[in-house]
Protein backbone atom coordinates (compact mmCIF):
# COMPACT_ATOMS: atom_id res chain seq x y z
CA UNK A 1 13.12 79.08 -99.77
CA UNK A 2 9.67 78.46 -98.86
CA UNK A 3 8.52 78.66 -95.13
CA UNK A 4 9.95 75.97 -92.82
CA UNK A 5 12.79 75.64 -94.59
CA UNK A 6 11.80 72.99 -97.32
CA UNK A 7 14.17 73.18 -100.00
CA UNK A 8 16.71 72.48 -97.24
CA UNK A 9 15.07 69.19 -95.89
CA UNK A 10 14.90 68.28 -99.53
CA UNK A 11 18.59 68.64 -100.18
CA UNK A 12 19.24 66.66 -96.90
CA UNK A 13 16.79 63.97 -97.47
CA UNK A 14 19.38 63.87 -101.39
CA UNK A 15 22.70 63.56 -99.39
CA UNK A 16 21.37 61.48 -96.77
CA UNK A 17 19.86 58.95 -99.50
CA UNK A 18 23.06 59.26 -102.00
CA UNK A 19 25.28 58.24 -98.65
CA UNK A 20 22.81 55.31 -98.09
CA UNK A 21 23.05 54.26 -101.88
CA UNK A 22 27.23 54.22 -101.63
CA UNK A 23 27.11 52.40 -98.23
CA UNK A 24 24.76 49.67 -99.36
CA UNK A 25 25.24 49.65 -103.07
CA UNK A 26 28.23 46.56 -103.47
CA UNK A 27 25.98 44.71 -101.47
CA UNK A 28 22.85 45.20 -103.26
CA UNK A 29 25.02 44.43 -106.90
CA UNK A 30 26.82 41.82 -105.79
CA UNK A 31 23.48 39.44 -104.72
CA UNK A 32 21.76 40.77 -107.54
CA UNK A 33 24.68 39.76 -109.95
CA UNK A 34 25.23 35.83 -108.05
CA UNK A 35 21.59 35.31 -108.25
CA UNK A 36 21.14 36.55 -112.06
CA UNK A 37 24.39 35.59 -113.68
CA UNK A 38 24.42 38.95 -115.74
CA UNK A 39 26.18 42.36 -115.10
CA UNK A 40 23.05 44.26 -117.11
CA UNK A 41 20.01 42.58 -115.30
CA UNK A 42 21.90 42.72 -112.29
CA UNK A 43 22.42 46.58 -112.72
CA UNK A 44 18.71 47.08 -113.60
CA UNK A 45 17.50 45.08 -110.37
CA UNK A 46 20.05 46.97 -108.65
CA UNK A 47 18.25 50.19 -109.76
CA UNK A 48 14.79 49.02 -109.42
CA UNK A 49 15.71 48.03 -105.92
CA UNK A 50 17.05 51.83 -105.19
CA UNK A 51 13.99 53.12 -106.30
CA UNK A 52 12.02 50.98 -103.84
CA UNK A 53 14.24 52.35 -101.03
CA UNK A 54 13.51 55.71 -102.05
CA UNK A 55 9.95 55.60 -101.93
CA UNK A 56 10.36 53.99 -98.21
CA UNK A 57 13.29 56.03 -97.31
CA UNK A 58 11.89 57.91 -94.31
CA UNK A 59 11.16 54.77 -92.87
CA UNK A 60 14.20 52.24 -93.90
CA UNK A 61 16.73 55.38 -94.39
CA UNK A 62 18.25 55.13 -90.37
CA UNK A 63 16.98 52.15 -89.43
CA UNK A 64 19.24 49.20 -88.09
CA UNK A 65 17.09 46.39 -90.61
CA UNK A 66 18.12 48.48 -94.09
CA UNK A 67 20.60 46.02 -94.78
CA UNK A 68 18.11 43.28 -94.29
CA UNK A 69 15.45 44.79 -96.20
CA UNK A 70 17.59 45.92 -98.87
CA UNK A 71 19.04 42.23 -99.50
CA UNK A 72 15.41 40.69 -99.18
CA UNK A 73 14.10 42.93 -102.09
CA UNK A 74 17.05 42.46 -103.93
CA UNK A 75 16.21 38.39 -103.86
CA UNK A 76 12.61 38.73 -104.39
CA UNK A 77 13.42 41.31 -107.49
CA UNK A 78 16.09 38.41 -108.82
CA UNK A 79 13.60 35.77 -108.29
CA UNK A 80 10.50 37.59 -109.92
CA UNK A 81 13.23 38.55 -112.81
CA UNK A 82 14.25 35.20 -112.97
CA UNK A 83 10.83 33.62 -113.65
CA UNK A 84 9.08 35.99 -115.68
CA UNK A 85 12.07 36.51 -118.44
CA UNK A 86 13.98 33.73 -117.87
CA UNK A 87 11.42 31.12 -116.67
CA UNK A 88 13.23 28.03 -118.25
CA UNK A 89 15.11 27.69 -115.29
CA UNK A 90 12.68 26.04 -113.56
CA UNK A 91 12.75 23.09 -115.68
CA UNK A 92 15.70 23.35 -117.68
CA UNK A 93 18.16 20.87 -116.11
CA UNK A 94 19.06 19.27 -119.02
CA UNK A 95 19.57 22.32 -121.27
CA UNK A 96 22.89 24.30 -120.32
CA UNK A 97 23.80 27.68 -121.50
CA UNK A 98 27.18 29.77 -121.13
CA UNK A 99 27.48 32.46 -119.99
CA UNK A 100 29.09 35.39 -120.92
CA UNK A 101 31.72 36.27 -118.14
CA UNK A 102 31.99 39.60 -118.77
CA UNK A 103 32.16 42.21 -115.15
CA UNK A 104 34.12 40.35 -112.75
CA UNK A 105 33.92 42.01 -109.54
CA UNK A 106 37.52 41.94 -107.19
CA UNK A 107 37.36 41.86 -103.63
CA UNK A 108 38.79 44.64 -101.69
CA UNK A 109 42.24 44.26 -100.69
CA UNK A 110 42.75 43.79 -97.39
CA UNK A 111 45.75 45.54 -95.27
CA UNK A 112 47.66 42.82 -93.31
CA UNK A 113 48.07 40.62 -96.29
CA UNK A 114 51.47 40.82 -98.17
CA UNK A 115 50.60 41.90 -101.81
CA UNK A 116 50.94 38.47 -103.52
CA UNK A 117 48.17 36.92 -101.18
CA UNK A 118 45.91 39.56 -101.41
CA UNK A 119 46.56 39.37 -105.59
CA UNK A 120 46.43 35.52 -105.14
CA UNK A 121 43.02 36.10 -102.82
CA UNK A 122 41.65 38.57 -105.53
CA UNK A 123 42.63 36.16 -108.43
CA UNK A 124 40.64 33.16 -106.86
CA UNK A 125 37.59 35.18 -106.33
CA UNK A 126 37.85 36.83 -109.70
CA UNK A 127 37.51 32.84 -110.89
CA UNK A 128 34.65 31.39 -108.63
CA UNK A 129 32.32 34.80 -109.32
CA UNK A 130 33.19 33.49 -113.23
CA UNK A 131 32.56 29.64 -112.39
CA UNK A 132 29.57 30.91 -110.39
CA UNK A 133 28.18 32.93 -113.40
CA UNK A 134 28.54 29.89 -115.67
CA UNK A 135 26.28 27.83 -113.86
CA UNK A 136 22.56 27.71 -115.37
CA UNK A 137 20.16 29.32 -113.71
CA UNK A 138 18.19 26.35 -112.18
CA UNK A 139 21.92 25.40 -110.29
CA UNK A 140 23.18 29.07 -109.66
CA UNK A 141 19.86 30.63 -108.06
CA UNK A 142 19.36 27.40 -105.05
CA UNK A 143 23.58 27.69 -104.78
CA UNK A 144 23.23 31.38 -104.13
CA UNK A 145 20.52 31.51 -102.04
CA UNK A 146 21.76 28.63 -99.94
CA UNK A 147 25.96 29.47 -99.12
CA UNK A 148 25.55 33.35 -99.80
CA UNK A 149 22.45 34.44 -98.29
CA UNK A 150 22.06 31.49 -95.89
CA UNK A 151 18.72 30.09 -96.66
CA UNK A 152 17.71 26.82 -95.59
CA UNK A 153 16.77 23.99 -98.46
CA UNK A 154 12.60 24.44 -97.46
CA UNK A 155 12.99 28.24 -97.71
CA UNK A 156 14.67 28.02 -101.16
CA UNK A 157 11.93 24.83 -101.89
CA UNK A 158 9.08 27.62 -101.04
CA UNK A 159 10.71 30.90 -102.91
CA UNK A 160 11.15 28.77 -106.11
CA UNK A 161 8.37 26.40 -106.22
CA UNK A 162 10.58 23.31 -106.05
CA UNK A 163 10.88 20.05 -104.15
CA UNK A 164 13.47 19.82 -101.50
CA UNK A 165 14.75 17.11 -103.62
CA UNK A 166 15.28 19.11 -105.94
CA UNK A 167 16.74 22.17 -104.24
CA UNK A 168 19.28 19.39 -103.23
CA UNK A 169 20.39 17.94 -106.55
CA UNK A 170 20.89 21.36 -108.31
CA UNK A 171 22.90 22.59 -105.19
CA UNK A 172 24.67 19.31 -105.40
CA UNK A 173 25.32 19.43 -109.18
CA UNK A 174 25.66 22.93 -108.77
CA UNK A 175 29.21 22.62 -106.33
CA UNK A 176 30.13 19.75 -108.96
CA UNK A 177 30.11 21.81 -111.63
CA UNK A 178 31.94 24.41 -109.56
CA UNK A 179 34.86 22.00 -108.46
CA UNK A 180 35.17 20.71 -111.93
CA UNK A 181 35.40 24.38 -113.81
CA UNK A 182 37.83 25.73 -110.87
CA UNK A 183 40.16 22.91 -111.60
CA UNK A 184 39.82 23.75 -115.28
CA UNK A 185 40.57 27.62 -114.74
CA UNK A 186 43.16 26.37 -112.33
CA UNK A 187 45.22 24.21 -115.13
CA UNK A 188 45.14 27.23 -117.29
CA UNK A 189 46.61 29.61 -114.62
């Protein structure tokens, strides 16, 4: 131990940091994954956006904005991904893509439901985060940002580089698209 007790702050700063990565870590996947459409990137943003929060841990670690901060870097991360290796999306709208649907993510069952609804509740998610993932990007990213992290349609305009026109029709399309594949998955229940 050296004087002042450093190896000791060190091992605190580690436990304090790993309980901050468990508390915030569904959160942090689960935007990353909407946004992206793939388990892998989604993982890699995920730990890209970890490492940020280490380096500004001291600062972001007890503080009541972490969840804030945490999803903001987690959209700009997506969004940066999204145009430097997959930049077709911007301009892709006639193109469409599957995609693989692979790492489905259940909800949490919750207590006061009987099991059947909470199975029934788990089930339906289960299918929209699959519908949701089968979207091309250039629907998916304005869909995510608008009904799961609450943007408005200029904000999503300005963090893409889009008309608000355009932000419209692919969130439009986008809920089409939804509707149509739910009532596909639904037939085959």
């Amino acid at each position: 131990m050296t004087a002042g007790g450093r190896p000791n702050r060190q091992a605190e700063i580690a436990e304090r940091f790993e309980a901050f990565v468990r508390e915030y870590q569904d959160m942090v996947f689960g935007t990353a994954v909407r946004l992206l459409g793939h388990v892998a990137e989604a993982e890699d943003v995920a730990q890209t956006v970890f490492l940020r929060a280490f380096e500004r841990f001291t600062a972001i670690g007890d503080s009541e904005t972490a969840a804030g901060w945490l999803k903001a870097v987690t959209t700009n991360l997506c969004l940066n991904h999204l145009s430097r290796y997959r930049a077709r999306w911007q301009f892709f709208s006639e193109l469409e893509r599957p995609d693989d649907p692979d790492g489905s993510r259940a909800e949490a069952l919750a207590t006061s439901e009987s099991p059947l609804a909470a199975l029934e509740r788990t089930d339906r998610a289960e299918r929209v985060e699959r519908a949701l993932r089968a979207l091309p990007d250039h629907q998916r990213v304005p869909l995510v940002l608008f009904h799961f992290e609450g943007m408005s349609y200029q904000a999503i305009a300005a963090a893409l580089g889009i008309s608000i026109g355009k932000v419209k029709t692919d969130i439009h399309r986008a809920r089409e698209r939804l509707r149509k594949a739910l009532a596909v998955l639904d037939e085959h229940r």
